[in-house]
C-alpha atoms as a PDB file:
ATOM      1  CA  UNK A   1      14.439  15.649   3.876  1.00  0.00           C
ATOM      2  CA  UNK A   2      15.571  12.779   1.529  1.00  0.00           C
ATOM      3  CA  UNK A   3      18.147  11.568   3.720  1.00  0.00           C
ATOM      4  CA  UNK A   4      15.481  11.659   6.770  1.00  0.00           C
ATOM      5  CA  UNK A   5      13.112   9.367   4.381  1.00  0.00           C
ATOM      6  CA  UNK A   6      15.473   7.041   3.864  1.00  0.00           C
ATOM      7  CA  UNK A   7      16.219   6.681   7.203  1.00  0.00           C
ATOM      8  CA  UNK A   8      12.479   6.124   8.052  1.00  0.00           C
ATOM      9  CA  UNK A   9      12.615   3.442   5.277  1.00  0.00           C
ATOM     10  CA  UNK A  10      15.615   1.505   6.865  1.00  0.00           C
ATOM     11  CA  UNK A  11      13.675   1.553  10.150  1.00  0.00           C
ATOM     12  CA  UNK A  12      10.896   0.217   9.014  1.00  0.00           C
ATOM     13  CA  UNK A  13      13.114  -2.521   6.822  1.00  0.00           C
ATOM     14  CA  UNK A  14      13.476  -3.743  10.227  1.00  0.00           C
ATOM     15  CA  UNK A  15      10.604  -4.966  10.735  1.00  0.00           C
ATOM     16  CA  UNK A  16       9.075  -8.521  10.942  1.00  0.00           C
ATOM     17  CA  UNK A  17       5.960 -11.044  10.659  1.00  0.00           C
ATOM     18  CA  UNK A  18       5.217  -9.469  14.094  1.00  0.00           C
ATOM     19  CA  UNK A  19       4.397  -6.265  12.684  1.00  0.00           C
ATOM     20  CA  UNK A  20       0.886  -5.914  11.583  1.00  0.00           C
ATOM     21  CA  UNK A  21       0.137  -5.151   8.097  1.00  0.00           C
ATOM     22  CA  UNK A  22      -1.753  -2.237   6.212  1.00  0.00           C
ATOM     23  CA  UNK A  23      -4.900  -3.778   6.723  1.00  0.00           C
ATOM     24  CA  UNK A  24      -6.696  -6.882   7.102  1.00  0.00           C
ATOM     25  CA  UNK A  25      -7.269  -9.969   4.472  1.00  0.00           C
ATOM     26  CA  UNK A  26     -10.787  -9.171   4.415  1.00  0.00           C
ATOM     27  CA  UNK A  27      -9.935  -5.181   3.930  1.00  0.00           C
ATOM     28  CA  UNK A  28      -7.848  -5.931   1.308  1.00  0.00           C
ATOM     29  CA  UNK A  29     -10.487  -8.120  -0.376  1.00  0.00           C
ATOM     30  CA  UNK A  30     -12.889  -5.744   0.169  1.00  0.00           C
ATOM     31  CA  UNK A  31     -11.495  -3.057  -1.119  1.00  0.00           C
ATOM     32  CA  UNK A  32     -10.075  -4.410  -4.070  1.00  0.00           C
ATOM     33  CA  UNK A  33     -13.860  -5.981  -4.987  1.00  0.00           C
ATOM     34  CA  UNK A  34     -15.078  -2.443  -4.995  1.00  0.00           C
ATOM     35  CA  UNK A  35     -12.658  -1.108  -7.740  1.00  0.00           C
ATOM     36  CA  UNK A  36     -13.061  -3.506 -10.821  1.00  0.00           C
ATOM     37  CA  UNK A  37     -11.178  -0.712 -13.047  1.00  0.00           C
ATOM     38  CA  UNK A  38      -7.924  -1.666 -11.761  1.00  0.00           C
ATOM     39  CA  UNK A  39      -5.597  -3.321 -14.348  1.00  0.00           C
ATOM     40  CA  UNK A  40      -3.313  -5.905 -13.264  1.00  0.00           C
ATOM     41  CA  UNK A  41      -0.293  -3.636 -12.112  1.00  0.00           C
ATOM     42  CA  UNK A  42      -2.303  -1.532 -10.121  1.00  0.00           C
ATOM     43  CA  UNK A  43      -3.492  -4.233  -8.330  1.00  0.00           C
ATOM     44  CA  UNK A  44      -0.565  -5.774  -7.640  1.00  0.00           C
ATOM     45  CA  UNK A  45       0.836  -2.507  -6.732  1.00  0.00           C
ATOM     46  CA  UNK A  46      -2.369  -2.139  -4.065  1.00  0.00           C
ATOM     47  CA  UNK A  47      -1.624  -5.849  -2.786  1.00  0.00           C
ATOM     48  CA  UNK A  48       1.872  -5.194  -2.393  1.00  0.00           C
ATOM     49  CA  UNK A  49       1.207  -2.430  -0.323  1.00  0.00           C
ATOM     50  CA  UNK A  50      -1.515  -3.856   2.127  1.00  0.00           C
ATOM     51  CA  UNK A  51       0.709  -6.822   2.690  1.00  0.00           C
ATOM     52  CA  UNK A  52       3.398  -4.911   3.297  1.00  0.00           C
ATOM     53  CA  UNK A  53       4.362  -4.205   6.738  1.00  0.00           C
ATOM     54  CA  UNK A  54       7.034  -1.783   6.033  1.00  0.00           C
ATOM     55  CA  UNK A  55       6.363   2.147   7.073  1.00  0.00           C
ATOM     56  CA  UNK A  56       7.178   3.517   3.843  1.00  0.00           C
ATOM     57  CA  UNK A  57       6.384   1.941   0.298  1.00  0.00           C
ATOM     58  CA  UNK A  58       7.599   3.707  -2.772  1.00  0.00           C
ATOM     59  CA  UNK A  59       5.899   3.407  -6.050  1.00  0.00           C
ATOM     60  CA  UNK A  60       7.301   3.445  -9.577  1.00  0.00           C
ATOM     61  CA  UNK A  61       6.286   3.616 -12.938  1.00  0.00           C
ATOM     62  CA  UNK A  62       6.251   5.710 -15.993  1.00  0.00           C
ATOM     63  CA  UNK A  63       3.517   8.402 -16.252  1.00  0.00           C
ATOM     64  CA  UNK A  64       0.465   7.569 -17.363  1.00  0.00           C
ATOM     65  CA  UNK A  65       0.895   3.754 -15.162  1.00  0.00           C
ATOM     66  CA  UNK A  66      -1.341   4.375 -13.240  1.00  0.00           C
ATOM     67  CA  UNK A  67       0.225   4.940  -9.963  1.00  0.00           C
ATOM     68  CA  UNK A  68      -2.282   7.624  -8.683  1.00  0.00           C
ATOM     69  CA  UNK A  69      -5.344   5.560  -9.441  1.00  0.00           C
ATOM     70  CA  UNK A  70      -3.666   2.481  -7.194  1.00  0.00           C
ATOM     71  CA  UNK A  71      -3.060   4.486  -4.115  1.00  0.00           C
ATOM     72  CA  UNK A  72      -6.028   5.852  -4.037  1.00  0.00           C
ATOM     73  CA  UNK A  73      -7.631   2.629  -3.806  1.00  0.00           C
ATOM     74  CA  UNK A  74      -5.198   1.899  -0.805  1.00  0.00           C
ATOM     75  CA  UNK A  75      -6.192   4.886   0.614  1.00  0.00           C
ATOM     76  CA  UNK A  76      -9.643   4.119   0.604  1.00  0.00           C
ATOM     77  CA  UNK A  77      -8.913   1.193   2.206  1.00  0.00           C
ATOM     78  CA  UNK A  78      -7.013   2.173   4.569  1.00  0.00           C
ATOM     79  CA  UNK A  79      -9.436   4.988   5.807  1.00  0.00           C
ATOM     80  CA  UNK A  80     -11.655   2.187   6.304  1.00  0.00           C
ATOM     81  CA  UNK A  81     -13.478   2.066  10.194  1.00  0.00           C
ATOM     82  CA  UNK A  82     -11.026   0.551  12.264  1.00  0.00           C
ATOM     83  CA  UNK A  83      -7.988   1.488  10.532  1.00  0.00           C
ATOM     84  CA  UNK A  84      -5.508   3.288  12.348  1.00  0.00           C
END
């Protein structure tokens, strides 16, 4: 299973500025706007992952960080209409 993942992950490190990205700049924006109780690592964390046109992003932090609350923001924007 790992090994498989990582695989994935070096795939998708082959990707470009052709590749689309997560979502939209005005997703993003929006999205963001509508959760104020972000600090600033989670929202960095939810940038770097709409920006991101990788398959897989990991996330890291120490419990407690955070790291739930930020991708479920990106999840919410990413279920957005139009998303696929």
């Amino acid at each position: 299973m790992e090994r498989e993942t990582i695989g994935h992950m070096k795939d998708g490190n082959q990707r470009g500025f052709a590749d689309p990205m997560l979502v939209d700049g005005r997703t993003r924006i929006d999205t963001e706007q509508r959760h104020p109780e972000l600090n600033t690592g989670q929202r960095q964390a939810v940038d770097d992952v709409f920006l991101s046109r990788e398959k897989i992003v990991g996330l890291d932090g120490v419990a407690g960080a955070g790291k739930t609350t930020a991708l479920a923001v990106v999840r919410d924007g990413a279920s957005m209409p139009g998303i696929e």
